[in-house]
C-alpha atoms as a PDB file:
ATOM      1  CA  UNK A   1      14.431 -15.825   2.120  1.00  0.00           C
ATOM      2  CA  UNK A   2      14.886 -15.429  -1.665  1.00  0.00           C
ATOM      3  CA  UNK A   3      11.176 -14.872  -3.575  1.00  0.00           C
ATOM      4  CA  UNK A   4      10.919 -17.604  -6.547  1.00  0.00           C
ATOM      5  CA  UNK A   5       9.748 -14.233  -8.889  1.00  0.00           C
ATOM      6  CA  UNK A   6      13.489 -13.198  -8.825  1.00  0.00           C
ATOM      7  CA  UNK A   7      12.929 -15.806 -12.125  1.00  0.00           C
ATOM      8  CA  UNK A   8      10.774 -13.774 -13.744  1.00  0.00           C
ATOM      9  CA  UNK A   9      12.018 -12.057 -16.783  1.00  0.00           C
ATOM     10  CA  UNK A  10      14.258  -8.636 -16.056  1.00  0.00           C
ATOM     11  CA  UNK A  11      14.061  -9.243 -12.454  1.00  0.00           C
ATOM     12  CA  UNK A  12      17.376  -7.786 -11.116  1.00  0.00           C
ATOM     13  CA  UNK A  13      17.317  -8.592  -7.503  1.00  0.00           C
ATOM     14  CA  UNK A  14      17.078  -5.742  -4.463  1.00  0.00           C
ATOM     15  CA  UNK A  15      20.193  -5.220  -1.949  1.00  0.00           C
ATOM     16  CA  UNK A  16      20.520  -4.620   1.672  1.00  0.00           C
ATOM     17  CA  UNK A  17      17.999  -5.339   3.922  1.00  0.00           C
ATOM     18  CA  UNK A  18      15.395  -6.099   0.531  1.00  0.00           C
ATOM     19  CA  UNK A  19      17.553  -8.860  -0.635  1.00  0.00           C
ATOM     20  CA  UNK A  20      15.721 -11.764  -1.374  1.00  0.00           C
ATOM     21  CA  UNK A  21      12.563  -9.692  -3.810  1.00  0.00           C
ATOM     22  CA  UNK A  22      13.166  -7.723  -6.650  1.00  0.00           C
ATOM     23  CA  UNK A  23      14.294  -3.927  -7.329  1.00  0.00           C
ATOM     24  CA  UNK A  24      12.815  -3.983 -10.893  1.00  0.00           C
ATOM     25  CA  UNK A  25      11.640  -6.201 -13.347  1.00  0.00           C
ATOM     26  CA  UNK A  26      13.887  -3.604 -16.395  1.00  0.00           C
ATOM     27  CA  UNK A  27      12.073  -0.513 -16.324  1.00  0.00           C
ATOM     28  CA  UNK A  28      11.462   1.150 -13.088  1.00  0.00           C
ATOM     29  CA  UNK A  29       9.137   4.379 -14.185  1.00  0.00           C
ATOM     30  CA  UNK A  30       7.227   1.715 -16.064  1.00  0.00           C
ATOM     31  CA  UNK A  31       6.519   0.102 -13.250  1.00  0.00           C
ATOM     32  CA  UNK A  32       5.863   2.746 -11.002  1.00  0.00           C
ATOM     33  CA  UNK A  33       3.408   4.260 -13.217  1.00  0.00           C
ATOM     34  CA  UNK A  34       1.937   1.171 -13.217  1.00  0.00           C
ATOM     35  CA  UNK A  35       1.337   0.957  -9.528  1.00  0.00           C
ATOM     36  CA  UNK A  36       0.310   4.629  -9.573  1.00  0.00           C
ATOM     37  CA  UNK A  37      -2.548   3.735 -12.151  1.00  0.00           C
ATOM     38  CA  UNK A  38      -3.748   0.674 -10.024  1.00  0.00           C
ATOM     39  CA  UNK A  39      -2.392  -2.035 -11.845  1.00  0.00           C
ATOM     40  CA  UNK A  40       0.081  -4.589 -11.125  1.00  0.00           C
ATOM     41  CA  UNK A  41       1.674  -6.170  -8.052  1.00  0.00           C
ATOM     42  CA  UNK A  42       4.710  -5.956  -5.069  1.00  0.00           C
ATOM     43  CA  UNK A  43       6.267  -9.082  -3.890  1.00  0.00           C
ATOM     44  CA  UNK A  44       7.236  -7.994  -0.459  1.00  0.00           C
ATOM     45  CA  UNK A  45       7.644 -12.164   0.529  1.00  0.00           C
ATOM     46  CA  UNK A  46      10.952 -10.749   2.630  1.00  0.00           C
ATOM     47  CA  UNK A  47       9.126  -8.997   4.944  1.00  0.00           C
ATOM     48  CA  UNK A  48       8.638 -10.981   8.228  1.00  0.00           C
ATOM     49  CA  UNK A  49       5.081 -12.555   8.890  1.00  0.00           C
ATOM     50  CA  UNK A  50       4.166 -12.928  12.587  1.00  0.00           C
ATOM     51  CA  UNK A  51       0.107 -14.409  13.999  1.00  0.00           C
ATOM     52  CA  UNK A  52      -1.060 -14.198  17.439  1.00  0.00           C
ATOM     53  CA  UNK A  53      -4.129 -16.239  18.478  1.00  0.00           C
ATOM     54  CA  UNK A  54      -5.980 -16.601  21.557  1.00  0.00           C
ATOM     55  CA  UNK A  55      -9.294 -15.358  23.416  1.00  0.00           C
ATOM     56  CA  UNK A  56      -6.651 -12.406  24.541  1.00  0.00           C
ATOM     57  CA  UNK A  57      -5.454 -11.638  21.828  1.00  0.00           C
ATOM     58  CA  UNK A  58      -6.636  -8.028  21.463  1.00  0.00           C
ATOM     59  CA  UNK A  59      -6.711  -6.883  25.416  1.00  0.00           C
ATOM     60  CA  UNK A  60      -3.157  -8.078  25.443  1.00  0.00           C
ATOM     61  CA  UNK A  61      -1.546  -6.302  22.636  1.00  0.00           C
ATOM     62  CA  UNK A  62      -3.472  -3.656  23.810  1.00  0.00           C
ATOM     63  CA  UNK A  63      -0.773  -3.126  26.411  1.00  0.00           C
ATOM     64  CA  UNK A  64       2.134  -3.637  24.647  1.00  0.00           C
ATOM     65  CA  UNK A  65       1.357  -1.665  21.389  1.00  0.00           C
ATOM     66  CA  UNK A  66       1.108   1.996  21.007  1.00  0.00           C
ATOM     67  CA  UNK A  67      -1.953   1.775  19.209  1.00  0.00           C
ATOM     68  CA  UNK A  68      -5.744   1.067  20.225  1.00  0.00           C
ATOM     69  CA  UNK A  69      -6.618  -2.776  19.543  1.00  0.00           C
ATOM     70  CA  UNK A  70      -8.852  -3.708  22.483  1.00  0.00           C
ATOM     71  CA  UNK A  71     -11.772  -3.074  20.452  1.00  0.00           C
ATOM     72  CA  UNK A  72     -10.009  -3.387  17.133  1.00  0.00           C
ATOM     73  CA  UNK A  73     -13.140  -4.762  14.247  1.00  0.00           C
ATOM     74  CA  UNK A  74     -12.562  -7.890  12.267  1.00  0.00           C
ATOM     75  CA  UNK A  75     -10.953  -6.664   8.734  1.00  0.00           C
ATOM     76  CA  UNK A  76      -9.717  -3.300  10.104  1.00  0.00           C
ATOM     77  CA  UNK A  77      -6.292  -2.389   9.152  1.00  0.00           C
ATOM     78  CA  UNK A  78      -4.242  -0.868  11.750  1.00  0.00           C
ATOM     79  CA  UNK A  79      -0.473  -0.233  12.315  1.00  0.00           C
ATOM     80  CA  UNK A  80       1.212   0.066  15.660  1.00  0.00           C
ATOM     81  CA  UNK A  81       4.729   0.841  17.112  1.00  0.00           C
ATOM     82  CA  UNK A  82       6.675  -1.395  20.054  1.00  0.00           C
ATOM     83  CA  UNK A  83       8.687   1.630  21.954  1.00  0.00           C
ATOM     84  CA  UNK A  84      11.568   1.177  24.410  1.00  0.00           C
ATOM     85  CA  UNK A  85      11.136   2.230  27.996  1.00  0.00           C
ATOM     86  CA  UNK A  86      13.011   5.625  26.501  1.00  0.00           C
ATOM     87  CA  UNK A  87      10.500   6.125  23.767  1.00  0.00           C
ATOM     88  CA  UNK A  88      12.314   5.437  21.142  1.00  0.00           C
ATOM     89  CA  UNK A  89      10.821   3.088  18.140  1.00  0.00           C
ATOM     90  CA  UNK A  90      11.843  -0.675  18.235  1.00  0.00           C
ATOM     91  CA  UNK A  91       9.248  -1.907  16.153  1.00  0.00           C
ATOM     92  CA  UNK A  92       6.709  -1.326  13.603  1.00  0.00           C
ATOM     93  CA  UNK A  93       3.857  -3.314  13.182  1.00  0.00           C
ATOM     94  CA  UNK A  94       1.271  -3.834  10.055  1.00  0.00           C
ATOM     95  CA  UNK A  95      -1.648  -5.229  11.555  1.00  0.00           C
ATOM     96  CA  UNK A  96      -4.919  -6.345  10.568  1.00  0.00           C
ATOM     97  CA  UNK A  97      -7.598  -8.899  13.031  1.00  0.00           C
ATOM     98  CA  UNK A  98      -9.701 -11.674  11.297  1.00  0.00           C
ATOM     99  CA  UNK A  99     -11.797 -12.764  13.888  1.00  0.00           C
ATOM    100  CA  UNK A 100      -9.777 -15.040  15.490  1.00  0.00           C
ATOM    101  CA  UNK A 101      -5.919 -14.461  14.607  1.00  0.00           C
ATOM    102  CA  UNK A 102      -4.316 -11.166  14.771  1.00  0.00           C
ATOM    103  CA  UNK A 103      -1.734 -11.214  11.420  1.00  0.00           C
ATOM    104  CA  UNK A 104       0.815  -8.551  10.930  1.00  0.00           C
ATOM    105  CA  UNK A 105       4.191  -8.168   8.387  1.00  0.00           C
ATOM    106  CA  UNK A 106       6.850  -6.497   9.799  1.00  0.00           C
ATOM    107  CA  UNK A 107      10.139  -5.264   8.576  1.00  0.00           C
ATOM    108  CA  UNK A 108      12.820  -7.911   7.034  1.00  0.00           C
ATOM    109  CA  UNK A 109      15.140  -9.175   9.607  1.00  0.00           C
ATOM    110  CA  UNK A 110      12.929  -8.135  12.699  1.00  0.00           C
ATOM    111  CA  UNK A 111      10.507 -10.872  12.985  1.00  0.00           C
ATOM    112  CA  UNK A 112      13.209 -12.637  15.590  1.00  0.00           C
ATOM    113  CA  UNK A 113      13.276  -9.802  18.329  1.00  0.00           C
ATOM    114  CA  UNK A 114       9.768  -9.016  17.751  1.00  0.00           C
ATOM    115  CA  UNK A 115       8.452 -12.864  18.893  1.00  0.00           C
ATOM    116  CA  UNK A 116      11.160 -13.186  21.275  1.00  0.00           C
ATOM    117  CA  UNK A 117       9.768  -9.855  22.893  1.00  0.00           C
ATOM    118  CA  UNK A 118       6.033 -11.205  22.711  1.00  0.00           C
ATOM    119  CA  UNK A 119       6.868 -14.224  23.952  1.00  0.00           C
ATOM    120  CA  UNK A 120       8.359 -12.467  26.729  1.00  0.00           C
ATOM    121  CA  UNK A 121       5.534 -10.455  27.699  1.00  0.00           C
ATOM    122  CA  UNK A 122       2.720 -13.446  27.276  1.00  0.00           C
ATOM    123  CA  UNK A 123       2.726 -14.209  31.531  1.00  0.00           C
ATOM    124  CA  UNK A 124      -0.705 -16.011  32.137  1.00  0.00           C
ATOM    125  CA  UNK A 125      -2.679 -14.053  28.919  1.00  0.00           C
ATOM    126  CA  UNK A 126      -3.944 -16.728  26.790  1.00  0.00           C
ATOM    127  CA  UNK A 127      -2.400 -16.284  23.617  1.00  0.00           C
ATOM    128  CA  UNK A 128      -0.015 -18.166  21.013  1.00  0.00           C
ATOM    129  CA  UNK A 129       2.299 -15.740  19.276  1.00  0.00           C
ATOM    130  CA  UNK A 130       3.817 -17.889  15.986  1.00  0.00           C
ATOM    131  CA  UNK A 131       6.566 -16.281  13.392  1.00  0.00           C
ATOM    132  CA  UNK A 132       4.044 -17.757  10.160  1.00  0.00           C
ATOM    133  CA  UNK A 133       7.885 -16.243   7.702  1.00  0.00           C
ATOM    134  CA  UNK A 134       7.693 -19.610   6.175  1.00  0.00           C
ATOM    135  CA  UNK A 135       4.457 -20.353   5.533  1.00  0.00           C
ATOM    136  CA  UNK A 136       2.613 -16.421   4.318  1.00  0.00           C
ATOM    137  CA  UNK A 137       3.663 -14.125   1.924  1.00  0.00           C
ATOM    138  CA  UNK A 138       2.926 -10.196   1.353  1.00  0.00           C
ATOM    139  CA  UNK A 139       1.662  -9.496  -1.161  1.00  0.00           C
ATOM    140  CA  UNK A 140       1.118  -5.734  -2.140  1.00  0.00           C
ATOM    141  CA  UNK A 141      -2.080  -4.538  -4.661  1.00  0.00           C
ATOM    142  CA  UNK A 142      -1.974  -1.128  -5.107  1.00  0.00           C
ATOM    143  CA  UNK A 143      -5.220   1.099  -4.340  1.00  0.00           C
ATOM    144  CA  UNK A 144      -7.754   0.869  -7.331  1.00  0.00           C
ATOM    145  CA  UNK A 145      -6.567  -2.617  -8.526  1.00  0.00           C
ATOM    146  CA  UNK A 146      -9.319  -4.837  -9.361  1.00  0.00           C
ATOM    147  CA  UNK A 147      -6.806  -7.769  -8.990  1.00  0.00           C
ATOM    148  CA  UNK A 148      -8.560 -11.223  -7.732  1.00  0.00           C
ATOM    149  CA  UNK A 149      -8.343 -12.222  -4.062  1.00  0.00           C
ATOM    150  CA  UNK A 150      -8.034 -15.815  -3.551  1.00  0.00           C
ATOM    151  CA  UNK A 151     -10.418 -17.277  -1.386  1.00  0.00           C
ATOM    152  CA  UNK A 152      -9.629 -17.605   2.121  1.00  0.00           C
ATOM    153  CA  UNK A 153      -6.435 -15.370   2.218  1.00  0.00           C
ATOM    154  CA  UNK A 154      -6.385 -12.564   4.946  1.00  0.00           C
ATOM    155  CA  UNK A 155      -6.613  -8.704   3.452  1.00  0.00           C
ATOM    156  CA  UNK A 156      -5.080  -5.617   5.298  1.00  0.00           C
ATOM    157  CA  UNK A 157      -6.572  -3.088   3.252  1.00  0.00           C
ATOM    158  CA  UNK A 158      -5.469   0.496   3.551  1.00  0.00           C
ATOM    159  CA  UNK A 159      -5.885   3.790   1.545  1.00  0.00           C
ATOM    160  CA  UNK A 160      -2.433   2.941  -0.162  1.00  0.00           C
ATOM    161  CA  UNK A 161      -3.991  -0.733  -1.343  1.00  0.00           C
ATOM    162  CA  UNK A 162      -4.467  -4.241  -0.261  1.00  0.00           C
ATOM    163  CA  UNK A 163      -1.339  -6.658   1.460  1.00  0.00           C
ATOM    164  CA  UNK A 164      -2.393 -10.071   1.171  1.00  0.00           C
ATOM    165  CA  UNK A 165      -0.955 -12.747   3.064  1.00  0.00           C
ATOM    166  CA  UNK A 166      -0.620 -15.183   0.760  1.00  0.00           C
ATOM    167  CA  UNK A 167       0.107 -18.845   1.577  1.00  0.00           C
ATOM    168  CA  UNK A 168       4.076 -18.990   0.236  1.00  0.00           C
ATOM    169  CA  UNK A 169       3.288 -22.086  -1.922  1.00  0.00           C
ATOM    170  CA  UNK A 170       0.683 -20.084  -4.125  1.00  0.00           C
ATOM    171  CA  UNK A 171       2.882 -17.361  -4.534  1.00  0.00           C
ATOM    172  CA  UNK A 172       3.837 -18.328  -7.903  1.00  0.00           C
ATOM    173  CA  UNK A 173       0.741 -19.266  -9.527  1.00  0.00           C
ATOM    174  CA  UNK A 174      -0.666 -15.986  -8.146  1.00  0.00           C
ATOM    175  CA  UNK A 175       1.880 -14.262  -9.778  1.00  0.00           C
ATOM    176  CA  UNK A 176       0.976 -15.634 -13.356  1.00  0.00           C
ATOM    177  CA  UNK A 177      -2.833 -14.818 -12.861  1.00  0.00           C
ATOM    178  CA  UNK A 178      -1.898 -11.228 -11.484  1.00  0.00           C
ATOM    179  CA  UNK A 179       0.812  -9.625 -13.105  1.00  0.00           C
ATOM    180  CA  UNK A 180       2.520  -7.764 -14.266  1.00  0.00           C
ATOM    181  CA  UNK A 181       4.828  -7.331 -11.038  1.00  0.00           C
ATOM    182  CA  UNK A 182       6.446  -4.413  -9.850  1.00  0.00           C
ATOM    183  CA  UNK A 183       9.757  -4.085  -8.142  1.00  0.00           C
ATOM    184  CA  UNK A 184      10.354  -2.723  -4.582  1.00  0.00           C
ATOM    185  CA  UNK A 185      11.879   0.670  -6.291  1.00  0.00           C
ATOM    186  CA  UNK A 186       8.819   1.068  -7.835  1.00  0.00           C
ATOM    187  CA  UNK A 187       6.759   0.565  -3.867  1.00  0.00           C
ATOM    188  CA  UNK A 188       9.321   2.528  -2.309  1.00  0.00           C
ATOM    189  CA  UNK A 189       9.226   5.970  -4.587  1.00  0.00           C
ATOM    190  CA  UNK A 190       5.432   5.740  -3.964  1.00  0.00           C
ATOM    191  CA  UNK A 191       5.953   5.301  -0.567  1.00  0.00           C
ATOM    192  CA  UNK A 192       8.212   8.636  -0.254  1.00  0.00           C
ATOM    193  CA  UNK A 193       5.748  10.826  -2.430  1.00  0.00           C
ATOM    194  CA  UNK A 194       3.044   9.696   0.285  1.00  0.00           C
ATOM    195  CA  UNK A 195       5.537  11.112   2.942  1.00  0.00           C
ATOM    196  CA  UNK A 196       5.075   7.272   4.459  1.00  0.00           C
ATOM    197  CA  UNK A 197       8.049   6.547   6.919  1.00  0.00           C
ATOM    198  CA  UNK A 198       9.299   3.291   7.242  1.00  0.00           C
ATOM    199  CA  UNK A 199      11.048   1.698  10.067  1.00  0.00           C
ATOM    200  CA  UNK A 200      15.127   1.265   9.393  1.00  0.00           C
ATOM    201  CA  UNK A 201      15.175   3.767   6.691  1.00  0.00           C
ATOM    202  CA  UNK A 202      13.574   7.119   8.319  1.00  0.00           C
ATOM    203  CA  UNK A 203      14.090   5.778  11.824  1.00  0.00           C
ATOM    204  CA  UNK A 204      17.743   5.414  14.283  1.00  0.00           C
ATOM    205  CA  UNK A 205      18.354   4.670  17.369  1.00  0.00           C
ATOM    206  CA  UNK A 206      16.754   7.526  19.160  1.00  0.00           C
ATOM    207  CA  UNK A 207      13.833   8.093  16.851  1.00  0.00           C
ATOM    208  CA  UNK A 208      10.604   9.091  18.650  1.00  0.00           C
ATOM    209  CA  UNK A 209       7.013   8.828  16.920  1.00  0.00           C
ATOM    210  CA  UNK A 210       6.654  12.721  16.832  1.00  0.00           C
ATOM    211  CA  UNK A 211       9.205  12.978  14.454  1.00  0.00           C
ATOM    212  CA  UNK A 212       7.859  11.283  11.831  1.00  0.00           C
ATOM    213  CA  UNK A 213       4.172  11.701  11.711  1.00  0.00           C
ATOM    214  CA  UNK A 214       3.420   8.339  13.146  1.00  0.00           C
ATOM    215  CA  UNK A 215       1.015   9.889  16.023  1.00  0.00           C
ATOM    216  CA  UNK A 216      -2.480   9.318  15.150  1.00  0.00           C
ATOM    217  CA  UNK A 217      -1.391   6.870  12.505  1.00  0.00           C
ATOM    218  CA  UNK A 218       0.515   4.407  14.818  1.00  0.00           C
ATOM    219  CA  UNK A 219       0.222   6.059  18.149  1.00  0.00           C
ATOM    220  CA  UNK A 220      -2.878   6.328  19.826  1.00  0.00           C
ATOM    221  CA  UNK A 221      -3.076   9.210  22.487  1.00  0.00           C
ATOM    222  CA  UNK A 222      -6.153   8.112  24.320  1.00  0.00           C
ATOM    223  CA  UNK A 223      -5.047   4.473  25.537  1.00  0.00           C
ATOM    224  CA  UNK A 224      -4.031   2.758  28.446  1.00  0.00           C
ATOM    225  CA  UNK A 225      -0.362   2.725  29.518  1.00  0.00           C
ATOM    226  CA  UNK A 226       2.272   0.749  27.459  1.00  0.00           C
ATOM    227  CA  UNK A 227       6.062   0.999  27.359  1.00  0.00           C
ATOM    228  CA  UNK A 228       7.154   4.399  26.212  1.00  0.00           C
ATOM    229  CA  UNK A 229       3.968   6.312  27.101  1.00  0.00           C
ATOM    230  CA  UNK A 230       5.432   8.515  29.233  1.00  0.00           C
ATOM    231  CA  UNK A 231       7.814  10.171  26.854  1.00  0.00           C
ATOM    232  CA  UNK A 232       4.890  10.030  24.519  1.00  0.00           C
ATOM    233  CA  UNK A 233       2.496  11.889  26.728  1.00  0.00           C
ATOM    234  CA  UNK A 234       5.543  14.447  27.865  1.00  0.00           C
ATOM    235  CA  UNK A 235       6.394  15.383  23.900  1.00  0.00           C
ATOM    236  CA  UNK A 236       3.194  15.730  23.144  1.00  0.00           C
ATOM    237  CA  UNK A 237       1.643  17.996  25.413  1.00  0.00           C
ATOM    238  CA  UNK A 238       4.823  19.586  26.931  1.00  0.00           C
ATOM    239  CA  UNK A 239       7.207  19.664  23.706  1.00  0.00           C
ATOM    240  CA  UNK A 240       7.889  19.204  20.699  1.00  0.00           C
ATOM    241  CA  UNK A 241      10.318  16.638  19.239  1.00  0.00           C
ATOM    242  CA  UNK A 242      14.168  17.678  18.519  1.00  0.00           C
ATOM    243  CA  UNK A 243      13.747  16.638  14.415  1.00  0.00           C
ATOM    244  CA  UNK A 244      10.940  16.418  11.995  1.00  0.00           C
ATOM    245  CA  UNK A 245      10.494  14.396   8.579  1.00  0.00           C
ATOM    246  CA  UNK A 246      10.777  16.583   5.335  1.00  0.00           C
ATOM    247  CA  UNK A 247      10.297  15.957   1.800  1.00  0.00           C
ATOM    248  CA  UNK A 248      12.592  17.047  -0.667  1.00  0.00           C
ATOM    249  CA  UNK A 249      12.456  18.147  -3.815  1.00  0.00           C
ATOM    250  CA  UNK A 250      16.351  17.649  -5.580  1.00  0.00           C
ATOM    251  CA  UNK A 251      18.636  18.574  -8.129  1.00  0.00           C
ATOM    252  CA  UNK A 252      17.243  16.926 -10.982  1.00  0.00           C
ATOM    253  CA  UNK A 253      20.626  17.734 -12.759  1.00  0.00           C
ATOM    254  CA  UNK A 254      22.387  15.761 -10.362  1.00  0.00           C
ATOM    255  CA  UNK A 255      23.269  12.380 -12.268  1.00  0.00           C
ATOM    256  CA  UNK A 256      23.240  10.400  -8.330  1.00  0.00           C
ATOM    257  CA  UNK A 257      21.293  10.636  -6.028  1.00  0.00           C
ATOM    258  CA  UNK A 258      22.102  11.383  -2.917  1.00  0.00           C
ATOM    259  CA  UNK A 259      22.276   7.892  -0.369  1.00  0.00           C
ATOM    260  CA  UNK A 260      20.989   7.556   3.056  1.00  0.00           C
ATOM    261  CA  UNK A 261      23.018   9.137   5.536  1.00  0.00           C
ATOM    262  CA  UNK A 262      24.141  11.837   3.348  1.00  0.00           C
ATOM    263  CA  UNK A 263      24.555  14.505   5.377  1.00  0.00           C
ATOM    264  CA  UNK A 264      22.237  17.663   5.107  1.00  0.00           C
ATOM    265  CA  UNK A 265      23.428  21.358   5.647  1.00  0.00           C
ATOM    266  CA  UNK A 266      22.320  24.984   4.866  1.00  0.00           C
ATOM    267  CA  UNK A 267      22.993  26.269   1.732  1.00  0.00           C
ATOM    268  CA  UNK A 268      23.813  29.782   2.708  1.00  0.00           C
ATOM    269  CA  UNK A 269      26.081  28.208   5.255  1.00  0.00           C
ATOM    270  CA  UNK A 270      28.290  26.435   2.208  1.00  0.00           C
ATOM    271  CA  UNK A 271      30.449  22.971   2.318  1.00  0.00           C
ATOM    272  CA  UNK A 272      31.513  23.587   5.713  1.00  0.00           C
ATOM    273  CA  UNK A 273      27.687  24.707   7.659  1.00  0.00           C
ATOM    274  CA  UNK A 274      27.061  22.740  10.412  1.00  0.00           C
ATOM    275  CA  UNK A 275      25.044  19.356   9.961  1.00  0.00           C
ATOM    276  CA  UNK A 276      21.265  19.961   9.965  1.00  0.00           C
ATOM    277  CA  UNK A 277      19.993  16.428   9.108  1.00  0.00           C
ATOM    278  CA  UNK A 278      20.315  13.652   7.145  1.00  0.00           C
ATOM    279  CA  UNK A 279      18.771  11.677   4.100  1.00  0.00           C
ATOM    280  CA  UNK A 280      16.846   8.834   5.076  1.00  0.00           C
ATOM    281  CA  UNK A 281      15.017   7.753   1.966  1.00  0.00           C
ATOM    282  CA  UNK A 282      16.186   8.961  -1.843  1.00  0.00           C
ATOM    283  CA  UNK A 283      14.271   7.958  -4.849  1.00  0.00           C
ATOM    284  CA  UNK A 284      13.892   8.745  -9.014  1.00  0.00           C
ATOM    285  CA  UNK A 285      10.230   9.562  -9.210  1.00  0.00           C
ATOM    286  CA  UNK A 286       8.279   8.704 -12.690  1.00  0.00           C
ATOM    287  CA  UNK A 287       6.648  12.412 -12.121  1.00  0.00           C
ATOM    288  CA  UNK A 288       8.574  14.224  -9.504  1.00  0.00           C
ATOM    289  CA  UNK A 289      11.880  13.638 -10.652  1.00  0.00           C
ATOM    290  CA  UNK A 290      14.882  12.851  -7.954  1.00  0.00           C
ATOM    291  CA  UNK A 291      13.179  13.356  -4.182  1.00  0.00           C
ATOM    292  CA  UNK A 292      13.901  12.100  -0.889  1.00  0.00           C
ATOM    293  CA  UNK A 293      12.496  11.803   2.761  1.00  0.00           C
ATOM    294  CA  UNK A 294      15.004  13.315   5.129  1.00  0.00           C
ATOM    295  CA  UNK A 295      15.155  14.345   8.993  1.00  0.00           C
ATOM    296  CA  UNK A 296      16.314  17.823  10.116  1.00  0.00           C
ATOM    297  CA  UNK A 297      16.661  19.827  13.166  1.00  0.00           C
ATOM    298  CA  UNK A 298      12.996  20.522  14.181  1.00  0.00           C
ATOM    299  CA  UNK A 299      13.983  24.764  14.147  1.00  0.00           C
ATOM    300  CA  UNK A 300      15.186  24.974  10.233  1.00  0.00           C
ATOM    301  CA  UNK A 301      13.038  27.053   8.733  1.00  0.00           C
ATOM    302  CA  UNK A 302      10.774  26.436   6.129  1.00  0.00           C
ATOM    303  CA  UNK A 303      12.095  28.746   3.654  1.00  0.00           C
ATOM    304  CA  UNK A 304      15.945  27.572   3.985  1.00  0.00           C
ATOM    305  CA  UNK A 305      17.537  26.928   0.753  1.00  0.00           C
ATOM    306  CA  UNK A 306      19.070  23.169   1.937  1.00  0.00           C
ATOM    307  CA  UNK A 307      21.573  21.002   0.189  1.00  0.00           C
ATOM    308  CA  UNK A 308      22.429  17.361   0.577  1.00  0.00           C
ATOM    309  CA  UNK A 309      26.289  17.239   0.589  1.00  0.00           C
ATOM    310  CA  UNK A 310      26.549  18.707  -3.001  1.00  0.00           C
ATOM    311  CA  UNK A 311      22.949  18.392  -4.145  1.00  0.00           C
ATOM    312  CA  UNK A 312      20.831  21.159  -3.634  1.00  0.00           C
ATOM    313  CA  UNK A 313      17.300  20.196  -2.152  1.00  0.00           C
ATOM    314  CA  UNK A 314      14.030  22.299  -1.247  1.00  0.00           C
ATOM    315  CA  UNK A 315      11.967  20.800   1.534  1.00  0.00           C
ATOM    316  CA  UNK A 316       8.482  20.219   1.933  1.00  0.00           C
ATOM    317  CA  UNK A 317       6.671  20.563   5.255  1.00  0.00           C
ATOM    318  CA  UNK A 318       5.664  16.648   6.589  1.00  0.00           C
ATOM    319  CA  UNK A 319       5.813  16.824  10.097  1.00  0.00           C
ATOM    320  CA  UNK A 320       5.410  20.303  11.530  1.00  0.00           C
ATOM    321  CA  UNK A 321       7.825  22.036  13.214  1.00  0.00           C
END
């Protein structure tokens, strides 16, 4: 679904699975330091937009999510995983309850499997699950913007800032009121200096919630059962997961950055060490310089000098080993 701001002025438009919004609008640390300050705005109109209504609404996601909603309050913001009977992460889920219709945005190109599964799973709860892509909009304010809310349009606020789901229509005139806008690069290198994972990027196919920081944020250890749950329960108070999430501080003399999927090794082990990880997430930060989010083998320690094929890297400590 290509955004309409892609005409805006310098707007060179994002690749991959963020095709459709802009990377930048021509000059990224601008922009970042922009969002950093509290000013500004992210069209993120790719992501996927999915509702469920009904008098059920809560007790029945309840079961399926690995987060506590029964009880969740009207304006809350909340995010929750969908695991596979394995454990492993098949969803991620932004959500926030208005009183009567739960909304959530979820990652670009995942909207399908995600309402196919709900609709799966509805049996005789009375609820209407709806894929609202077509009609809503995210809309990103970063925390400390004093940007105007429309009236009527459904806030997830968080400590990172507000996501609006905007009706698609306005998107445009709310642009003009609310700029200037910011491209995703901008989001995303904020994103990695909050150590923030994000499903598709720091996640595979075996990825469990351990390994990434998402329990207590997006798993809830105190809930009923749901799908998953019992590799959940067994990492958690038998374990400990086989990776962890690291930040990493780079080779700012290094003219690329290293991509996702470049393959991470011990430094004192030169070019041909074993494999130790992999970059998920690399970014050029306004302040930081070149830094990335990466996952290694839960036993490297802390101290290890690391380098990402060529690149040397230092890590910082996200999820604890």
């Amino acid at each position: 679904m290509k955004s309409p701001l892609l005409s805006l002025p310098g707007a060179v438009p994002a690749e991959g699975v963020d095709e459709g919004v802009a990377a930048h609008y021509g000059d990224l640390f601008r922009e970042q330091r922009a969002l950093a300050e509290g000013t500004g705005f992210v069209d993120l109109s790719h992501r996927g937009v999915v509702s469920v209504t009904g008098e059920d609404r809560l007790s029945w996601l309840h079961l399926l999510l690995t987060q506590h909603v029964s009880d969740l309050p009207t304006g809350q913001a909340t995010e929750a995983l969908i695991l596979s009977a394995h454990g492993h992460i098949e969803h991620a889920l932004y959500l926030v309850d208005d009183g009567t219709t739960v909304w959530a945005h979820v990652e670009p190109g995942t909207r399908g499997a995600l309402v196919a599964y709900l609709e799966s799973m509805k049996f005789f709860n009375r609820v209407e699950v709806a894929d609202r892509t077509d009609e809503f909009a995210v809309v990103h304010l970063p925390a400390g913007s004093i940007a105007e809310v429309p009236e009527g349009v459904v806030v997830r606020e968080t400590p990172y800032g507000r996501d609006l789901f905007l009706p698609r229509a306005d998107l445009e005139s709310y642009a003009e009121k609310s700029g200037p806008a910011v491209g995703l690069l901008a989001y995303e290198a904020l994103r990695v200096e909050q150590h923030r994972p994000r499903l598709g990027f720091e996640t595979d196919h075996r990825t469990i919630p351990h390994e990434l920081g998402w329990i207590g944020t997006a798993v809830h250890l105190q809930k009923g059962c749901y799908r998953g749950q019992e590799t959940v329960a067994r990492v958690q108070n038998l374990g400990k997961p086989p990776r962890r999430l690291v930040f990493l501080h780079l080779d700012g003399s290094e003219v690329h950055l290293p991509p996702a999927g470049t393959e991470i090794r011990l430094a004192d082990e030169g070019p041909e060490g074993r494999k130790i990880g992999f970059v998920t997430t690399s970014v050029r930060h306004h302040e930081l310089g070149p830094v990335a989010l990466a996952l290694v083998k839960r036993n490297v320690p802390l101290d290890a000098r690391l380098v990402a094929d060529t690149t040397a890297a230092a890590q910082e400590v996200v999820v604890e080993p």
